[in-house]
N, C-alpha and C. Protein backbone atom coordinates (compact mmCIF):
# COMPACT_ATOMS: atom_id res chain seq x y z
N UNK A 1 0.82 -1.20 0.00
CA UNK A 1 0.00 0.00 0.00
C UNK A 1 0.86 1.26 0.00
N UNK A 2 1.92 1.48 1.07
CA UNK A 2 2.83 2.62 1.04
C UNK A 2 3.61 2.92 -0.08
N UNK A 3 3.69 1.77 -0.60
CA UNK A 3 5.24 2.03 -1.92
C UNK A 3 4.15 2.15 -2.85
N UNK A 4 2.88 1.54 -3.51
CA UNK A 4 2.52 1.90 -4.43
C UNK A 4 1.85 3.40 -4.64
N UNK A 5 1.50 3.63 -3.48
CA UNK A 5 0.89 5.29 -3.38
C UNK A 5 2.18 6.35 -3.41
N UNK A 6 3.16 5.52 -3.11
CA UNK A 6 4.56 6.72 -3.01
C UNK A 6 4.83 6.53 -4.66
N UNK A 7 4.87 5.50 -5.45
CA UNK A 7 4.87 5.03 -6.29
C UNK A 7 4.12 6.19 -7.49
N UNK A 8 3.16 6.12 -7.10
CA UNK A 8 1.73 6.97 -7.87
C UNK A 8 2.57 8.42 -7.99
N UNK A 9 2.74 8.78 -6.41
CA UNK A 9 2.98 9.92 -5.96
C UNK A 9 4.52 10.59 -7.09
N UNK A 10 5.01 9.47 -7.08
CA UNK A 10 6.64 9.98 -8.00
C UNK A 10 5.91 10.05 -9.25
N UNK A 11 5.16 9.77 -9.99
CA UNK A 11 5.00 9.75 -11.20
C UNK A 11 4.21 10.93 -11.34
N UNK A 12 3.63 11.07 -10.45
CA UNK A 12 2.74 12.32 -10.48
C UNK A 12 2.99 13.71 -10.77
N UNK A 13 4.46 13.85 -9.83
CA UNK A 13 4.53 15.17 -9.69
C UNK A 13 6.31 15.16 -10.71
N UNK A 14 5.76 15.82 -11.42
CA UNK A 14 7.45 16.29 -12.27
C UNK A 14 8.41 16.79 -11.48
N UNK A 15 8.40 17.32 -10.36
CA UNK A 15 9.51 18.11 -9.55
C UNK A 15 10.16 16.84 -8.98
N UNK A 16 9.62 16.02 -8.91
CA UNK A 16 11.01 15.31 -8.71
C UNK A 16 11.86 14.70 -9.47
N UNK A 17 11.35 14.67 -10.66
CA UNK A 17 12.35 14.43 -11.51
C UNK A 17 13.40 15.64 -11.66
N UNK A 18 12.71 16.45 -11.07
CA UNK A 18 14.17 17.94 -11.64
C UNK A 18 14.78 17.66 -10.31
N UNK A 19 14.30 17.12 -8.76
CA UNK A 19 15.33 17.49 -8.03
C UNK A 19 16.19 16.20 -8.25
N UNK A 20 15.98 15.35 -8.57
CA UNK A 20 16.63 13.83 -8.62
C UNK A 20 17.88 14.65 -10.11
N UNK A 21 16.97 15.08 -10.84
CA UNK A 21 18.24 15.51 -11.90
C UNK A 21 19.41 16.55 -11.35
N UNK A 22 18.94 17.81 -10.42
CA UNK A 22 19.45 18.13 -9.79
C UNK A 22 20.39 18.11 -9.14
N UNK A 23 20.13 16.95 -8.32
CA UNK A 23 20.76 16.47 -7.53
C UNK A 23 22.60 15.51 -8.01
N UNK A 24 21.83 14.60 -9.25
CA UNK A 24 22.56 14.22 -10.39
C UNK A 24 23.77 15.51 -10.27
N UNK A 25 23.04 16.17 -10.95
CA UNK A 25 24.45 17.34 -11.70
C UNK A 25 25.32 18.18 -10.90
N UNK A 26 24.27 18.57 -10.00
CA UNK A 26 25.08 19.09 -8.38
C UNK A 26 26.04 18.01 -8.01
N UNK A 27 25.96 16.41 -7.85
CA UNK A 27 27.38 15.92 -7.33
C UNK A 27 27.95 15.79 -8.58
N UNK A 28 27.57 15.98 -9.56
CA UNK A 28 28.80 15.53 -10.61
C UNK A 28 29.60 16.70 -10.66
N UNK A 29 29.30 17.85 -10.97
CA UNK A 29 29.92 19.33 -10.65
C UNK A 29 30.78 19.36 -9.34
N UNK A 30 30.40 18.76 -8.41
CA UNK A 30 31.13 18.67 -7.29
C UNK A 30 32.11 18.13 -7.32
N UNK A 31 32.15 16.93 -7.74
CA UNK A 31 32.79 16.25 -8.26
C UNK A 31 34.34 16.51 -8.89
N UNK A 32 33.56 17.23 -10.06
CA UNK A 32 34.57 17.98 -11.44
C UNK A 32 35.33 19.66 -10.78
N UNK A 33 34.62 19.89 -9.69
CA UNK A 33 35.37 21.15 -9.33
C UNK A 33 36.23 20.79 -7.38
N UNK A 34 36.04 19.48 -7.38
CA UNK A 34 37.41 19.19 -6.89
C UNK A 34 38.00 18.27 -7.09
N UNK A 35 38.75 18.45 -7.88
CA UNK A 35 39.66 17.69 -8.96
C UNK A 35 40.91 17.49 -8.56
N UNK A 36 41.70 18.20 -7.58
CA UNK A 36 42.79 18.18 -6.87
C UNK A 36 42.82 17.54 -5.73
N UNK A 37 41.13 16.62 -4.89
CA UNK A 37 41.38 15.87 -4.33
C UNK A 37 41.51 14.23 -4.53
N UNK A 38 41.90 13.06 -3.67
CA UNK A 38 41.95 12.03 -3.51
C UNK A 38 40.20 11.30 -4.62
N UNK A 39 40.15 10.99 -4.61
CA UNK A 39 39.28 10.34 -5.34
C UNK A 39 37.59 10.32 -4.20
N UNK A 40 37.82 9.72 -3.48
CA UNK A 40 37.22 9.64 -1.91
C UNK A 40 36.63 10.90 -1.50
N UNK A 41 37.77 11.45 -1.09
CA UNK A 41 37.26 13.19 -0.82
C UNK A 41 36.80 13.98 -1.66
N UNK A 42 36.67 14.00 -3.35
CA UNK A 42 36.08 14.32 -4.24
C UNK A 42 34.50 13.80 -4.12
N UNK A 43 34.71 12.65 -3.76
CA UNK A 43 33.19 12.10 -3.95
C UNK A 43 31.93 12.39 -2.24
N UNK A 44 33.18 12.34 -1.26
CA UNK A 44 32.36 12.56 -0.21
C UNK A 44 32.05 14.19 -0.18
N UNK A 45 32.97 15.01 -1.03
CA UNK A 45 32.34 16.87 -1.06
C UNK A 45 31.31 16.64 -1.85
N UNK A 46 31.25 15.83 -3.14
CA UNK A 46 29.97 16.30 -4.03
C UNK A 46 29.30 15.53 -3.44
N UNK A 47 29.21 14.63 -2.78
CA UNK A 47 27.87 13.97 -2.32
C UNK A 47 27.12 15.12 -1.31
N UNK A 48 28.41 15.28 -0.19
CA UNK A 48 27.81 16.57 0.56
C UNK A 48 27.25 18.07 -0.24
N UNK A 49 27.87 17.63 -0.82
CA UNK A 49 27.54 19.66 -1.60
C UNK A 49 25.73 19.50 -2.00
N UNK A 50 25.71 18.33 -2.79
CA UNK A 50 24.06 18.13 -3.50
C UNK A 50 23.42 17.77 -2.11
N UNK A 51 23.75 17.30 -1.38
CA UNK A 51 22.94 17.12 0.27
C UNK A 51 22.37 18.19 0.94
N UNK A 52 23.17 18.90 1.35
CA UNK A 52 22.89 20.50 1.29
C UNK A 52 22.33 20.98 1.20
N UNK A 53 22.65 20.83 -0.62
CA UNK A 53 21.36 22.01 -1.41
C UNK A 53 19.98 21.45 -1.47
N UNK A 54 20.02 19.97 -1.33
CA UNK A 54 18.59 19.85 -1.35
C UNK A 54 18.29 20.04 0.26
N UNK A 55 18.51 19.91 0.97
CA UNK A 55 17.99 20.06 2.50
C UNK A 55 18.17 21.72 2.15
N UNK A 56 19.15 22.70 1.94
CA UNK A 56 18.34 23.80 2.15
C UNK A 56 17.27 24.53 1.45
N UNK A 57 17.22 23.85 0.18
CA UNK A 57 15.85 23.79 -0.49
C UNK A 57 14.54 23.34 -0.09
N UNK A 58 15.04 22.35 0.60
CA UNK A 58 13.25 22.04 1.28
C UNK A 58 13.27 22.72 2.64
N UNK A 59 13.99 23.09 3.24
CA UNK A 59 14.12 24.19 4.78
C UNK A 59 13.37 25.03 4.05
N UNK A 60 13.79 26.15 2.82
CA UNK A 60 13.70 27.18 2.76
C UNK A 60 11.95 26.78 2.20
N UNK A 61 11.76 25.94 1.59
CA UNK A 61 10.28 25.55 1.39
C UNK A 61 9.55 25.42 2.56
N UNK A 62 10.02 25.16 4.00
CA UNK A 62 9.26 24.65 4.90
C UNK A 62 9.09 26.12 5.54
N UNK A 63 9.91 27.38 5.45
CA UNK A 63 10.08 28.47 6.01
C UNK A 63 9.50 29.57 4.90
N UNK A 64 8.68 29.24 3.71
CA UNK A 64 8.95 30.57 2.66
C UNK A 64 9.15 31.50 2.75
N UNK A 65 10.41 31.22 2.42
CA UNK A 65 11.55 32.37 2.06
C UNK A 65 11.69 32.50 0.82
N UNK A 66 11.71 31.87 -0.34
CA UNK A 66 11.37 32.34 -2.00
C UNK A 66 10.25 32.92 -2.05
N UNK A 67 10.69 34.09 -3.03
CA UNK A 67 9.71 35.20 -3.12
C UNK A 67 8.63 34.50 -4.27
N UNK A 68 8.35 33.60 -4.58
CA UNK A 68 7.03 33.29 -5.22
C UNK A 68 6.18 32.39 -4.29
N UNK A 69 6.66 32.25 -2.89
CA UNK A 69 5.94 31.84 -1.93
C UNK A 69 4.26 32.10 -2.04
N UNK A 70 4.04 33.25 -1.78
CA UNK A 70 2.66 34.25 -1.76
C UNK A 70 1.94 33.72 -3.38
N UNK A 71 2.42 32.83 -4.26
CA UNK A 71 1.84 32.77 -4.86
C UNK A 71 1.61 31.65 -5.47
N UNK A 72 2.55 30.23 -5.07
CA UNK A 72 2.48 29.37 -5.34
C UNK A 72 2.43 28.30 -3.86
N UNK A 73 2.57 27.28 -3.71
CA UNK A 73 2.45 26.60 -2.84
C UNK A 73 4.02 26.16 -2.28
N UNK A 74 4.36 26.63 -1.78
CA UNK A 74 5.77 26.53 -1.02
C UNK A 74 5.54 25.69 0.31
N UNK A 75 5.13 24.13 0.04
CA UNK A 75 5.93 23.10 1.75
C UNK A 75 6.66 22.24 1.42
N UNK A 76 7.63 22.14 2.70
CA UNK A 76 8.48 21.27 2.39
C UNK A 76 7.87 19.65 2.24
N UNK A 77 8.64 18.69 1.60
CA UNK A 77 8.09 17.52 1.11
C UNK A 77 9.09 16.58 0.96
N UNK A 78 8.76 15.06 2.01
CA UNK A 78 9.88 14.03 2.32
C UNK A 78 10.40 13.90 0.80
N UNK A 79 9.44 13.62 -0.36
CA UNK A 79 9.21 12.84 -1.46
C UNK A 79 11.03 13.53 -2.30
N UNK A 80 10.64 14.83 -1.88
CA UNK A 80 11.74 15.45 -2.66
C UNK A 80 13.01 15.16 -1.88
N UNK A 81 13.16 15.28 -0.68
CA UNK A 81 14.34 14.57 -0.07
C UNK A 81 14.87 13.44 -0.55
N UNK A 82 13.94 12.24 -0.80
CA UNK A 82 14.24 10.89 -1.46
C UNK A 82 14.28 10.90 -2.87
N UNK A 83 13.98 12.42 -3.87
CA UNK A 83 14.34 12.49 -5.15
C UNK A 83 15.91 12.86 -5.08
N UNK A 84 16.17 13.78 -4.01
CA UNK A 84 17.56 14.35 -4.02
C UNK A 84 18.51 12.56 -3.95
N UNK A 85 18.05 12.25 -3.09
CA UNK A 85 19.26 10.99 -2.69
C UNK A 85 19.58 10.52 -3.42
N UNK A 86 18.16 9.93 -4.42
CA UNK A 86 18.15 9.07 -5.73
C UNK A 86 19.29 9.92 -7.00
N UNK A 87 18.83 10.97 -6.81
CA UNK A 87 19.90 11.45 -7.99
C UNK A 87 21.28 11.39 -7.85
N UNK A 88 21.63 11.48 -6.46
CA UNK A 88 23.16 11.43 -5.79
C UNK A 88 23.57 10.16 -5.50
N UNK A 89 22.26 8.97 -5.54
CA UNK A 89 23.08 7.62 -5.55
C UNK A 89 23.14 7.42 -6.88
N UNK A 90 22.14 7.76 -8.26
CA UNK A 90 23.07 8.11 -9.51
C UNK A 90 24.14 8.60 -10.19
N UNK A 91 23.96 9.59 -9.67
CA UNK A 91 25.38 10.03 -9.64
C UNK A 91 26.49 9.12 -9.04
N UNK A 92 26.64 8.43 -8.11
CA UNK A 92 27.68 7.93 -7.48
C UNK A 92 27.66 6.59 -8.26
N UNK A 93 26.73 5.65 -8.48
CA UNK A 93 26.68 4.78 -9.72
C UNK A 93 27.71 5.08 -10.92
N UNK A 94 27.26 6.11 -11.86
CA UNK A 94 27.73 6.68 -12.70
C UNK A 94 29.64 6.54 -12.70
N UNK A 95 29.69 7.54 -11.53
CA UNK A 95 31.38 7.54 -11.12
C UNK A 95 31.76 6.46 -10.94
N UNK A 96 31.38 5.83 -10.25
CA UNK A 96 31.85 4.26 -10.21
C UNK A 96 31.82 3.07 -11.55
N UNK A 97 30.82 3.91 -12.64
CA UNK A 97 30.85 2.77 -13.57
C UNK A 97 32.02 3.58 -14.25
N UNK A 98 32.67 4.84 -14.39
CA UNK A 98 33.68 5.59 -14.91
C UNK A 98 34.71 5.07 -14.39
N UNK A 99 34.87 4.93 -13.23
CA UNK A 99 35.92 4.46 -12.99
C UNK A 99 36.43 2.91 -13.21
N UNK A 100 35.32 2.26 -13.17
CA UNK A 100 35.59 0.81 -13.36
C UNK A 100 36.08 0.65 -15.10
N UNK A 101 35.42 1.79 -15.80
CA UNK A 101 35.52 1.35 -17.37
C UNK A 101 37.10 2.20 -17.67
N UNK A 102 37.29 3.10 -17.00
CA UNK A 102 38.16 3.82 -17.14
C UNK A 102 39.82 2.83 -16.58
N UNK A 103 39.50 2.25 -15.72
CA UNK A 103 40.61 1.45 -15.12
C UNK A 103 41.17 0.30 -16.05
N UNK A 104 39.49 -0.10 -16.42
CA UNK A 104 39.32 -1.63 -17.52
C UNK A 104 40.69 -1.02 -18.57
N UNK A 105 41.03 0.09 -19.14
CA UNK A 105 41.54 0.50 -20.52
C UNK A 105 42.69 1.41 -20.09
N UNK A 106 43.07 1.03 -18.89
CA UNK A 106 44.30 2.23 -18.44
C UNK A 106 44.26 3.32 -18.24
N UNK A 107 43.53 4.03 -18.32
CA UNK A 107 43.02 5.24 -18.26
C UNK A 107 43.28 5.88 -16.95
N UNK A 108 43.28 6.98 -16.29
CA UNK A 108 43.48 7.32 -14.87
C UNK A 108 42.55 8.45 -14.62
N UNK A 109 41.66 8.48 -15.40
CA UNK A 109 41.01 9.99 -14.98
C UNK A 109 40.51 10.19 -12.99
N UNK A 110 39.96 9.10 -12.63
CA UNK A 110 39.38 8.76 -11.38
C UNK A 110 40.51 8.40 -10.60
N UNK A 111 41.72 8.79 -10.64
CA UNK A 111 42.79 8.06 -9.75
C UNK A 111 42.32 8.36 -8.72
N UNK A 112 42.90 7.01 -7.50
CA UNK A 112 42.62 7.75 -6.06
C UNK A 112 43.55 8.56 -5.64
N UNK A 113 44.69 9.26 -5.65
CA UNK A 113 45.46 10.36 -5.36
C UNK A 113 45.36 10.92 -6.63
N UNK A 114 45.65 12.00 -6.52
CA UNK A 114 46.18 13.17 -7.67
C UNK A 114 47.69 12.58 -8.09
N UNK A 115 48.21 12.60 -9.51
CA UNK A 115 49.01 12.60 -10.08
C UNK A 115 50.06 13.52 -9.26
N UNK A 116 51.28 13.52 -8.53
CA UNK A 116 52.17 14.34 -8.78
C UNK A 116 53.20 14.53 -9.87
N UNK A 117 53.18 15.91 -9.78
CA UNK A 117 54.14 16.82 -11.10
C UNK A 117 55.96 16.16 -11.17
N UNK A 118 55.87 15.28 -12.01
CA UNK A 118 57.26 15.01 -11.89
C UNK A 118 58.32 16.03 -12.84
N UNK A 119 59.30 16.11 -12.22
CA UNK A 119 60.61 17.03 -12.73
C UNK A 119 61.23 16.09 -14.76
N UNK A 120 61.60 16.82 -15.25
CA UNK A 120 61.98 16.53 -16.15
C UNK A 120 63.82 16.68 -16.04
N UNK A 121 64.87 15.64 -16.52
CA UNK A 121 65.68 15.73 -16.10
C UNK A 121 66.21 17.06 -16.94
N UNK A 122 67.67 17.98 -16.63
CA UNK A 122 68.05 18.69 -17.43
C UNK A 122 68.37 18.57 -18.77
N UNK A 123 67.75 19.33 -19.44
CA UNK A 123 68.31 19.03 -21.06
C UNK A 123 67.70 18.07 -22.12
N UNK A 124 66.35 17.43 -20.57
CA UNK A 124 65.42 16.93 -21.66
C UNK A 124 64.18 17.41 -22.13
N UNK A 125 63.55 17.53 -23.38
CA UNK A 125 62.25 17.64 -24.12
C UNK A 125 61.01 17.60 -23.15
């Protein structure tokens, strides 16, 4: 009874597909703009960063504070909390299938440390 009415309920309303997408692009951005950390700590900031924004998105829904409050229906809503997660355990899917395909072919984009800058000896190219 609960999952199929929550069920109903996701199909129903389009906003969660934008916060689940949201959520998606917020950790991947997170992601891509810390690039100078460990692999790990890249993934635990963007997971946190899209966490965040959706919790202060539904705060600020539960408090209206967006100025189209007065004119639209501004409450906060579990449903969208569990769209945010879903997009950020996509997201983390995603990275993980990058990294697995990326490793498969040598590739290093996902290393777990950052590359250090090695010296070139004198006098070489």
């Amino acid at each position: 009874f609960f999952f199929s009415r929550m069920h109903e309920s996701f199909l129903a309303r389009s906003d969660l597909v934008k916060h689940c997408v949201a959520s998606l692009f917020i950790t991947l951005a997170g992601y891509a703009a810390l690039s100078q950390q460990a692999a790990l700590a890249r993934v635990a900031g963007a997971v946190g960063c899209a966490a965040a924004a959706g919790a202060v998105k539904e705060a600020a829904d539960a408090s209206n504070l967006w100025p189209w409050c007065p004119y639209v229906s501004c409450a906060a809503d579990t449903l969208d909390l569990i769209a945010d997660a879903v997009g950020i355990w996509l997201a983390c899917a995603l990275l993980l299938i990058w990294r697995l395909f990326s490793a498969r072919h040598g590739r290093t984009y996902l290393a777990i440390a950052p590359v250090a800058a090695t010296e070139e000896p004198d006098g070489a190219i």
